[in-house]
C-alpha atoms as a PDB file:
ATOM      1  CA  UNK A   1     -65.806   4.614   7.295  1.00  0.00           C
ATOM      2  CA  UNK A   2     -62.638   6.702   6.796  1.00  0.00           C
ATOM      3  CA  UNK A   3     -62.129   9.819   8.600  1.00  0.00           C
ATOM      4  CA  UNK A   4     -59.782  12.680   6.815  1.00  0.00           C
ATOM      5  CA  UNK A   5     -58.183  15.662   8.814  1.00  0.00           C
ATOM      6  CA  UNK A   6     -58.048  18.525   6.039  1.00  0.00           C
ATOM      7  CA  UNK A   7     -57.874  21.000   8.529  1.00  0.00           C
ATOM      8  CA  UNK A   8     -56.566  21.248  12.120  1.00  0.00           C
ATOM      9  CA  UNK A   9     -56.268  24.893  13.011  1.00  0.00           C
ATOM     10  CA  UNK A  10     -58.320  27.262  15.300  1.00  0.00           C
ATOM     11  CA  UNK A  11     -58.346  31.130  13.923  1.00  0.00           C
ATOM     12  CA  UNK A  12     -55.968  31.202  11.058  1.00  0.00           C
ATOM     13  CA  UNK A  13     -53.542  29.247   8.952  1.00  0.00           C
ATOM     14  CA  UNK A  14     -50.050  28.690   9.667  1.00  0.00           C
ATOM     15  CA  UNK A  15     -46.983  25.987   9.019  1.00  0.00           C
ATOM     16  CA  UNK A  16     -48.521  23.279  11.861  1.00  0.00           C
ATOM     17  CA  UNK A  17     -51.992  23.255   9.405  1.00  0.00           C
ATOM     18  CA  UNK A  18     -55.107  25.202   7.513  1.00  0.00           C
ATOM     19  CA  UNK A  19     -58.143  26.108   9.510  1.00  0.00           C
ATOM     20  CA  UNK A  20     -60.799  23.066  10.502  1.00  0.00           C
ATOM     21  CA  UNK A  21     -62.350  20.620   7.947  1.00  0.00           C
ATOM     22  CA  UNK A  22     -62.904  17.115   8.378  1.00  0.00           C
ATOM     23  CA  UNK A  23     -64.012  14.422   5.806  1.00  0.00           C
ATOM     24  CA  UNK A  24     -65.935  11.283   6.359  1.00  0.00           C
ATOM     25  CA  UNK A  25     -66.410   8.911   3.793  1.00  0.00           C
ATOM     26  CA  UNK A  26     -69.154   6.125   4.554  1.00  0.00           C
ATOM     27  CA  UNK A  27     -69.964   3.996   1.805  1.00  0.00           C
ATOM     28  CA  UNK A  28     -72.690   5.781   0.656  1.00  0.00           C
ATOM     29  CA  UNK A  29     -72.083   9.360   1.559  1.00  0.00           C
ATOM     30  CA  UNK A  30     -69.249  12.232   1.707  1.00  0.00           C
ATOM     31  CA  UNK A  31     -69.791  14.214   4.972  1.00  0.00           C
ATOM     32  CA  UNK A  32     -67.639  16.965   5.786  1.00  0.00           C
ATOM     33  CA  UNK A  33     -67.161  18.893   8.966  1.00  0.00           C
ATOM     34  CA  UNK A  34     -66.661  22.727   8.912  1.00  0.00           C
ATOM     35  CA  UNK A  35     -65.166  24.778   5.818  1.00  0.00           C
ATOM     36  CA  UNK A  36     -61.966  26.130   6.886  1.00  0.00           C
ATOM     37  CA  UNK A  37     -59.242  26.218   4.694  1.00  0.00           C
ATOM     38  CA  UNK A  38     -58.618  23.066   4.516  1.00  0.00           C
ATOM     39  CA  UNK A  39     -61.147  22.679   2.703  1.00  0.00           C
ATOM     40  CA  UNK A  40     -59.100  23.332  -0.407  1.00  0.00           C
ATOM     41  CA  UNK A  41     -57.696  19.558   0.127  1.00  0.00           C
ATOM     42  CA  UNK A  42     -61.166  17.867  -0.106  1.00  0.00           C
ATOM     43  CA  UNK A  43     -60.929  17.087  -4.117  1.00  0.00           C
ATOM     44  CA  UNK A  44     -57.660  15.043  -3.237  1.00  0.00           C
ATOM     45  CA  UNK A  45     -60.418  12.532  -1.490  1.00  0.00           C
ATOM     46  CA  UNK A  46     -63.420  12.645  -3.185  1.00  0.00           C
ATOM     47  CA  UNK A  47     -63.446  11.344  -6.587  1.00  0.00           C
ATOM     48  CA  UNK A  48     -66.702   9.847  -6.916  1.00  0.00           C
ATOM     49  CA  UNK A  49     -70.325  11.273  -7.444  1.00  0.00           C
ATOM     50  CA  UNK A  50     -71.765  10.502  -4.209  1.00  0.00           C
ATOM     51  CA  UNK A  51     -73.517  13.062  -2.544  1.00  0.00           C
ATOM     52  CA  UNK A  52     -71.642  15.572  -0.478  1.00  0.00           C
ATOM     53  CA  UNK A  53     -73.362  17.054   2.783  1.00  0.00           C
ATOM     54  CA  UNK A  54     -71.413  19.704   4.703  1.00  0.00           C
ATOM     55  CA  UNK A  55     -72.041  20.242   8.269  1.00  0.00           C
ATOM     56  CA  UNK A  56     -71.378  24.221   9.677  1.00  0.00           C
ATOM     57  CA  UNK A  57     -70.691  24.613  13.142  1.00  0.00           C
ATOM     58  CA  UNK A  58     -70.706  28.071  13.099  1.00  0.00           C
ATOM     59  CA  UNK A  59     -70.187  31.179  11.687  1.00  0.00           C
ATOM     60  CA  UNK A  60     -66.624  32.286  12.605  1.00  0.00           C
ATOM     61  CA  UNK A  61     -64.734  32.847   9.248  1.00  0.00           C
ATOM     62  CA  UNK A  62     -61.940  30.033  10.391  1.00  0.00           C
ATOM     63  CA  UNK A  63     -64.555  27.439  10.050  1.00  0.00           C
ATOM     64  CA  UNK A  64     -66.589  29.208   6.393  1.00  0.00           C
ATOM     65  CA  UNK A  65     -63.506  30.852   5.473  1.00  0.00           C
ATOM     66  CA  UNK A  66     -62.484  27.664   2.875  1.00  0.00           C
ATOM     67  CA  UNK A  67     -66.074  28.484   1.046  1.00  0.00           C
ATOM     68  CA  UNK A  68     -64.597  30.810  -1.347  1.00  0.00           C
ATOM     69  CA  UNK A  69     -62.894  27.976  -2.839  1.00  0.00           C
ATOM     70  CA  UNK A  70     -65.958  25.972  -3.889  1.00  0.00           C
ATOM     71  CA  UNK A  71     -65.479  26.725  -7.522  1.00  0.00           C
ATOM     72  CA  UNK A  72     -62.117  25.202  -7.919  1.00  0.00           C
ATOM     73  CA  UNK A  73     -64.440  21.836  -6.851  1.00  0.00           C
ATOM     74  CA  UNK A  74     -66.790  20.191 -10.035  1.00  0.00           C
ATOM     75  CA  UNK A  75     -69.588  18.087  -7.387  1.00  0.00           C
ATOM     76  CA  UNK A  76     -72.185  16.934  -8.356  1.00  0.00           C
ATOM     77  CA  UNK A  77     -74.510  19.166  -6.204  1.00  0.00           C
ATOM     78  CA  UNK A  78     -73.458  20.226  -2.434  1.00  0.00           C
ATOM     79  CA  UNK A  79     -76.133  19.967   0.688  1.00  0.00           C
ATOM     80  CA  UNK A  80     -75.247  22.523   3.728  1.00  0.00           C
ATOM     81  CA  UNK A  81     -76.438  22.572   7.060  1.00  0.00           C
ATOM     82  CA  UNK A  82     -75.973  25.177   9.722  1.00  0.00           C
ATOM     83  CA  UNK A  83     -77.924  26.818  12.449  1.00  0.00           C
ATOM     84  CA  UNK A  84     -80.905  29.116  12.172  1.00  0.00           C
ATOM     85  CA  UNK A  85     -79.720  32.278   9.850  1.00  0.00           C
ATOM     86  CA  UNK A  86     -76.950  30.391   8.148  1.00  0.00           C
ATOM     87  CA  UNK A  87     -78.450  31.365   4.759  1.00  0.00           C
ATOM     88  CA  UNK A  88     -78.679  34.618   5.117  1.00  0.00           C
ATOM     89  CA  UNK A  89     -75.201  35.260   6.797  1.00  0.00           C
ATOM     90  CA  UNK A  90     -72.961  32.764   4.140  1.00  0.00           C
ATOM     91  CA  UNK A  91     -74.961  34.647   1.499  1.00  0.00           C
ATOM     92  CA  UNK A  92     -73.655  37.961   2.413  1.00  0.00           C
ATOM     93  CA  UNK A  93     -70.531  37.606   2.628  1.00  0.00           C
ATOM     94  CA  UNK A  94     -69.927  34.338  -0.230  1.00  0.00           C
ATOM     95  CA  UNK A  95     -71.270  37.078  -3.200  1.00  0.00           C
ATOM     96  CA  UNK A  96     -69.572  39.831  -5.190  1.00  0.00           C
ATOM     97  CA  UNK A  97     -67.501  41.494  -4.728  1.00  0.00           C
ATOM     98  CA  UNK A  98     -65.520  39.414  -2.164  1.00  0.00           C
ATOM     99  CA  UNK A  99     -65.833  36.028  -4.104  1.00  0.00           C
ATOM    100  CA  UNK A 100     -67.967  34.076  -6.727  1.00  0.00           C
ATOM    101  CA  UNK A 101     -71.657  33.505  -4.854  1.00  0.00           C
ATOM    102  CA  UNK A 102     -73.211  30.112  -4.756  1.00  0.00           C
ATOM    103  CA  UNK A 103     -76.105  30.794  -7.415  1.00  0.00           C
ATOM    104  CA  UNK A 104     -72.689  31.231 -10.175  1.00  0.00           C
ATOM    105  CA  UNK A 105     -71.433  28.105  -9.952  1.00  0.00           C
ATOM    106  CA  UNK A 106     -71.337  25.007 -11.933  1.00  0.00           C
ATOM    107  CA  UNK A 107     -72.946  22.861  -9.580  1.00  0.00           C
ATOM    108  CA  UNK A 108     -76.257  23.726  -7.190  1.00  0.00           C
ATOM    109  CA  UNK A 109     -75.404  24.265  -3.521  1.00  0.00           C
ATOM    110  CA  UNK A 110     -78.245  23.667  -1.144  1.00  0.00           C
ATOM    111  CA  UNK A 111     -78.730  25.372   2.279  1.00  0.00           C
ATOM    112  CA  UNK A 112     -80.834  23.777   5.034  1.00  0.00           C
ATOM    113  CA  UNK A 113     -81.186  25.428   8.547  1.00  0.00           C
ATOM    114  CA  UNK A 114     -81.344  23.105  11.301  1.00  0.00           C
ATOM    115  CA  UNK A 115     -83.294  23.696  14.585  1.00  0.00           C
ATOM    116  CA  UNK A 116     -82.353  21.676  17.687  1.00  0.00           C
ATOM    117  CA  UNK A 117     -83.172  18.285  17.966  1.00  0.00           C
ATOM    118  CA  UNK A 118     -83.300  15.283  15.494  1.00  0.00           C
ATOM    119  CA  UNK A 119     -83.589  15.380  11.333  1.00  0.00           C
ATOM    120  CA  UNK A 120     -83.340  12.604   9.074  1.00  0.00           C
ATOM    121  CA  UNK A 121     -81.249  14.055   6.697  1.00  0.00           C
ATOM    122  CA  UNK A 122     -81.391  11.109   5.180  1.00  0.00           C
ATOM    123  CA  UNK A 123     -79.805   9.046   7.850  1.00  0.00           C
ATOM    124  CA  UNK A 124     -80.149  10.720  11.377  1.00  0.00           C
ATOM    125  CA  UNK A 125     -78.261  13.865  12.947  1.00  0.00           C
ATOM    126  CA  UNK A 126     -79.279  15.641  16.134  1.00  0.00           C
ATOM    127  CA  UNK A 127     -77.780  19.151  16.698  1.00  0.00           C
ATOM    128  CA  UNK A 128     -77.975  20.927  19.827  1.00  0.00           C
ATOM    129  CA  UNK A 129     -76.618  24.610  20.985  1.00  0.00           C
ATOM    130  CA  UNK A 130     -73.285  24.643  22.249  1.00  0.00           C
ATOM    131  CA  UNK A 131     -71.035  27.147  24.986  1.00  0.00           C
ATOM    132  CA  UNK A 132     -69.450  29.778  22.863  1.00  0.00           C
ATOM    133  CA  UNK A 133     -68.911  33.795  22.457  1.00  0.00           C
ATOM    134  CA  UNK A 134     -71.404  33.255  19.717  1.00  0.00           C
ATOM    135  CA  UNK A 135     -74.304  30.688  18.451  1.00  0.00           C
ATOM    136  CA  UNK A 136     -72.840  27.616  17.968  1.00  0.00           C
ATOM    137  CA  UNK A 137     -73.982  23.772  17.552  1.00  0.00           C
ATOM    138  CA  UNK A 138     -72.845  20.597  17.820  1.00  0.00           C
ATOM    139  CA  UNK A 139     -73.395  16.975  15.651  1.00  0.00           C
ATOM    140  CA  UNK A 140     -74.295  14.084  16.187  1.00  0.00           C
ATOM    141  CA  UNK A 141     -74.785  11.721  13.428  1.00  0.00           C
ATOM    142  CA  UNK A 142     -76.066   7.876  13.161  1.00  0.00           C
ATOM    143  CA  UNK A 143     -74.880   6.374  10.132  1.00  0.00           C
ATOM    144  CA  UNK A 144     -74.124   2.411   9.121  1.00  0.00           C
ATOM    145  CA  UNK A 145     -73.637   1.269  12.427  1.00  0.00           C
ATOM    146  CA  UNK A 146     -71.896   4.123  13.872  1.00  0.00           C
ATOM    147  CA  UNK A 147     -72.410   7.205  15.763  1.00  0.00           C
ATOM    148  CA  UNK A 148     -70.210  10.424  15.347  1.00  0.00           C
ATOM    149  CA  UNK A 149     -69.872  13.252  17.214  1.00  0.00           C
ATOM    150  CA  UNK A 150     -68.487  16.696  15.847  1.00  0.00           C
ATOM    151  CA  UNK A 151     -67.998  19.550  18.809  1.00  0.00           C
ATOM    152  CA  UNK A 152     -66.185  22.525  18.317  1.00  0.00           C
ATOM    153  CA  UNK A 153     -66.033  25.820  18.845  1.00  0.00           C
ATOM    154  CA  UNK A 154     -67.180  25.126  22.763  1.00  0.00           C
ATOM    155  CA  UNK A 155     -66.797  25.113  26.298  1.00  0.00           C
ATOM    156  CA  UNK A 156     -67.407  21.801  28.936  1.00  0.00           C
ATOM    157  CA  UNK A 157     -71.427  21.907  28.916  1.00  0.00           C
ATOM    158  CA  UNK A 158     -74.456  19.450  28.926  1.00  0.00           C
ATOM    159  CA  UNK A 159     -75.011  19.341  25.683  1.00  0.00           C
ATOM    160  CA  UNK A 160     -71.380  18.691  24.557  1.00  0.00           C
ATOM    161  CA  UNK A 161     -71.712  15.474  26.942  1.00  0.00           C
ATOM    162  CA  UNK A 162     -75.144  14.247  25.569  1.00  0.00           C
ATOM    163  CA  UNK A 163     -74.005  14.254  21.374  1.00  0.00           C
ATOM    164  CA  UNK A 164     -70.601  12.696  22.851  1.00  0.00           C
ATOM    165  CA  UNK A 165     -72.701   9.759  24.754  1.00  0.00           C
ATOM    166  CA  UNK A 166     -71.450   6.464  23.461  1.00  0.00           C
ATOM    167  CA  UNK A 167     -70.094   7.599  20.354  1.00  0.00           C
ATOM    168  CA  UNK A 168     -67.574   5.691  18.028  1.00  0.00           C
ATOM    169  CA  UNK A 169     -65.458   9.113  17.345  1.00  0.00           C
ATOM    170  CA  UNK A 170     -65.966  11.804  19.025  1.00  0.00           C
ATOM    171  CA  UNK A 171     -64.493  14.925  16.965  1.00  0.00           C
ATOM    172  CA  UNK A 172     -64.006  18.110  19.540  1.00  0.00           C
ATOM    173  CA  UNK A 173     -61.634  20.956  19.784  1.00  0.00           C
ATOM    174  CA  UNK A 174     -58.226  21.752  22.203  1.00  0.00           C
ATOM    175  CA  UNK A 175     -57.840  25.564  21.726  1.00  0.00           C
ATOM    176  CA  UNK A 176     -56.503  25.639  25.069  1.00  0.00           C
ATOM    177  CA  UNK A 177     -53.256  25.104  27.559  1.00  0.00           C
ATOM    178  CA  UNK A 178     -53.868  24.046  31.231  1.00  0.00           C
ATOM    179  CA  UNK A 179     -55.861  26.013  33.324  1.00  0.00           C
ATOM    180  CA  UNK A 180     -56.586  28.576  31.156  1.00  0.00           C
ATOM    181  CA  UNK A 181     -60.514  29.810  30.985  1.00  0.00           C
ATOM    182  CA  UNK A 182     -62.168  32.641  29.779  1.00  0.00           C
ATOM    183  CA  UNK A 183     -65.747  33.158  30.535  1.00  0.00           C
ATOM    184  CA  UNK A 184     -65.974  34.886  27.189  1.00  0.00           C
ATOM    185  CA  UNK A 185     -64.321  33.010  25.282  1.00  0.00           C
ATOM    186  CA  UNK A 186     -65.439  29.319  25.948  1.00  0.00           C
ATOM    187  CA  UNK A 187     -63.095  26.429  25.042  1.00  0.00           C
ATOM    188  CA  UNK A 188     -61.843  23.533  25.962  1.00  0.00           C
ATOM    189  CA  UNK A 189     -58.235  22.079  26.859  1.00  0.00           C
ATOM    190  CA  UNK A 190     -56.831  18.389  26.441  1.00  0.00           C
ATOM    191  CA  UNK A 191     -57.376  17.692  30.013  1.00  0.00           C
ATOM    192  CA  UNK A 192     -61.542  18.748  30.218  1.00  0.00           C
ATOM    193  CA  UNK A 193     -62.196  17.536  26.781  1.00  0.00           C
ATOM    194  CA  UNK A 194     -60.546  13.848  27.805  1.00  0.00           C
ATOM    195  CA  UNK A 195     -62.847  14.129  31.072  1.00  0.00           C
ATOM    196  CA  UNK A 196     -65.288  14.600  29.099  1.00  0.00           C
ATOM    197  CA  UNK A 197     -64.870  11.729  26.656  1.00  0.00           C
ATOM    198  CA  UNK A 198     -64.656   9.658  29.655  1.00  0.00           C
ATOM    199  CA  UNK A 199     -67.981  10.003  30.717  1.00  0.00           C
ATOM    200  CA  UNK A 200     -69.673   9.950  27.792  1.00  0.00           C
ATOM    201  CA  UNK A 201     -67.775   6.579  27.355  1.00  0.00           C
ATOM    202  CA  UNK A 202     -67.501   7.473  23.957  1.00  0.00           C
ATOM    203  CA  UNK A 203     -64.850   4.988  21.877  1.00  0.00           C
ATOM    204  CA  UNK A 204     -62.356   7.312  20.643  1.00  0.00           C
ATOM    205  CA  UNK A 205     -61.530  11.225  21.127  1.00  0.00           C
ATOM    206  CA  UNK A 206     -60.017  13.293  18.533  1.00  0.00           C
ATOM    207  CA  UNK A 207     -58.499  17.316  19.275  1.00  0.00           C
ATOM    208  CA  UNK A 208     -58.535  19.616  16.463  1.00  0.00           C
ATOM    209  CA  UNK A 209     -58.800  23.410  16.199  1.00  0.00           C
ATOM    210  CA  UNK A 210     -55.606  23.794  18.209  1.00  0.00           C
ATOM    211  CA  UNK A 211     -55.328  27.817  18.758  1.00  0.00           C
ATOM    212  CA  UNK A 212     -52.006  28.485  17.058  1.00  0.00           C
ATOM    213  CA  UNK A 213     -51.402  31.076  19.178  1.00  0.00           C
ATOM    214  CA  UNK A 214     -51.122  28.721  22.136  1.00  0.00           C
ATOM    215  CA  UNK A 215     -49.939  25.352  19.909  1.00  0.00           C
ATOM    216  CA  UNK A 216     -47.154  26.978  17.961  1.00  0.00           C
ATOM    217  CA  UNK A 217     -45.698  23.592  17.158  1.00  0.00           C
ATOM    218  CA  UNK A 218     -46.870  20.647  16.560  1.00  0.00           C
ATOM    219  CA  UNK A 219     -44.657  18.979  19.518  1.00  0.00           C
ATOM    220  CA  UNK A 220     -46.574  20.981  21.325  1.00  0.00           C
ATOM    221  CA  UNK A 221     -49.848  19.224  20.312  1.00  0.00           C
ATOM    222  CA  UNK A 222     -48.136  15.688  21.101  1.00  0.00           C
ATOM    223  CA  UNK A 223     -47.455  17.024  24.660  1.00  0.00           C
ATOM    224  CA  UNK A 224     -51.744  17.710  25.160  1.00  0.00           C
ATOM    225  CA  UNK A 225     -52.527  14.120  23.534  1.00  0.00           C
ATOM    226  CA  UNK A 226     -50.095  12.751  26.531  1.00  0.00           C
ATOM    227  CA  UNK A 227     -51.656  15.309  29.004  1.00  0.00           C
ATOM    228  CA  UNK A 228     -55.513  14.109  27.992  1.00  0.00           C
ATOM    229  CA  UNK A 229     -54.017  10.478  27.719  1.00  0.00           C
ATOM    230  CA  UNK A 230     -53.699  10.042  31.187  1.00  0.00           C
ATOM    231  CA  UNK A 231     -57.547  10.846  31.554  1.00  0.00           C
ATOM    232  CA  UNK A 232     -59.134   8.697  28.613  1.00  0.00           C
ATOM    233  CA  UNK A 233     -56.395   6.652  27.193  1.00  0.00           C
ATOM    234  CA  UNK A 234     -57.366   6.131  23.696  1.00  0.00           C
ATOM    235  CA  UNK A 235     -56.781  10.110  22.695  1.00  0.00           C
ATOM    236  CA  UNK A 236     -55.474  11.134  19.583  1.00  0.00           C
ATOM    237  CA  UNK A 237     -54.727  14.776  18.662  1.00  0.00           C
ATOM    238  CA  UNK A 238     -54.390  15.094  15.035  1.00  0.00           C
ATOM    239  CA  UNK A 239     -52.884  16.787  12.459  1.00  0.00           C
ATOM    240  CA  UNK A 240     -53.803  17.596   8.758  1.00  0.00           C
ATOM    241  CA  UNK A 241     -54.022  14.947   6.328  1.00  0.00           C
ATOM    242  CA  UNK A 242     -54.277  12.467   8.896  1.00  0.00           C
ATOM    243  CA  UNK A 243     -56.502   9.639   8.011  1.00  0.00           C
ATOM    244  CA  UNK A 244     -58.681   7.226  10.414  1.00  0.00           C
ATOM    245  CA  UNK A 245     -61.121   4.034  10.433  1.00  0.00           C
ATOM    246  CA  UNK A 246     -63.679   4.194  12.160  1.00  0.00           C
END
């Protein structure tokens, strides 16, 4: 499997990358991660007609922002999944007379609402809530031999550790510097999101949605992959377009 980076950003777009999307290509799906705007990138990668599923975290615009794009795309069909109310909230604001709504394009898009737990969607994918200033869930899918975990927006809780347990890539986010916390605002930094990934014993981290208020550079996201290095060694914090095997 071959994991894509088409977006790396937290909150909005700027020269270090476009807001979160990820792409994983198995051999007999195209799963994506989150719809920022790097979304816009995904037709550079697929060329084929398998089927596409997206996966929503949540409802924050930086991660459904990229949506509005859809019709510059000609799939085949497109499967969503998102939280309970997903429907109804992408529906009202991906319509007239902010952009073209799902039901006018040239392909069908499909919108499933996931409650916590496990679905066979068709291979397997457990969700569970997540720690953030609003609803939020987590991923964990099963798929030809390999398990992988998509986290983000969140804070350190149990249910971050239990879809990270033993995965092969574990995707989560790095808004944060050092010590900072917020309460209200739950996220992670390099150095809890590498203590994490150590005891979950989970193969291989990867931090994304760097807050580019905080990671103005992207030296700056080479100095966190050292930082969260020294916890679980095999770290990588990535950037857009970067590519992976997993």
């Amino acid at each position: 499997m071959k994991l894509t980076f088409l977006g790396t950003n937290g909150w909005y777009d700027t020269e270090t990358g476009n807001t979160v999307s990820c792409l994983l290509e198995s051999a007999k799906y195209n799963i994506v991660f989150d719809a920022g705007n790097g979304l816009h990138k995904l037709d550079r990668y697929v060329k084929d007609k398998k089927q596409i599923y997206l996966f929503i975290s949540h409802l924050h615009l930086d991660h459904v922002i990229g949506l509005h794009l859809l019709d510059k795309f000609n799939f085949k069909n497109l499967k969503i999944f998102g939280q309970e109310g997903t429907t109804e909230h992408l529906n009202s604001i991906i319509r007239q007379p902010f952009t073209k709504p799902f039901d006018d394009l040239t392909y069908k898009v499909e919108i499933n609402e996931l409650n916590e737990g496990e679905h066979k969607i068709p291979f397997s994918a457990t969700t569970k809530k997540l720690l953030h200033s609003s609803p939020a869930i987590g991923y964990r899918l099963e798929l030809e031999g390999k398990i992988i975990s998509y986290c983000t927006d969140t804070g350190k809780c149990k249910n971050l550790l239990e879809l990270a347990k033993d995965s092969d890539a574990f995707i989560t986010e790095c808004s944060l510097k050092g010590k900072i916390e917020n309460a209200k605002w739950p996220h992670l930094n390099p150095e809890t999101a590498a203590c994490i990934a150590k005891e979950a014993k989970t193969k291989k981290l990867f931090l994304t949605h760097f807050d580019p208020m905080q990671y103005k550079t992207l030296k700056e996201r080479e100095e966190a992959e050292k930082s969260a290095r020294r916890i679980f060694k095999n770290t990588v914090t990535v950037k857009d377009l970067m590519q992976f095997e997993i």
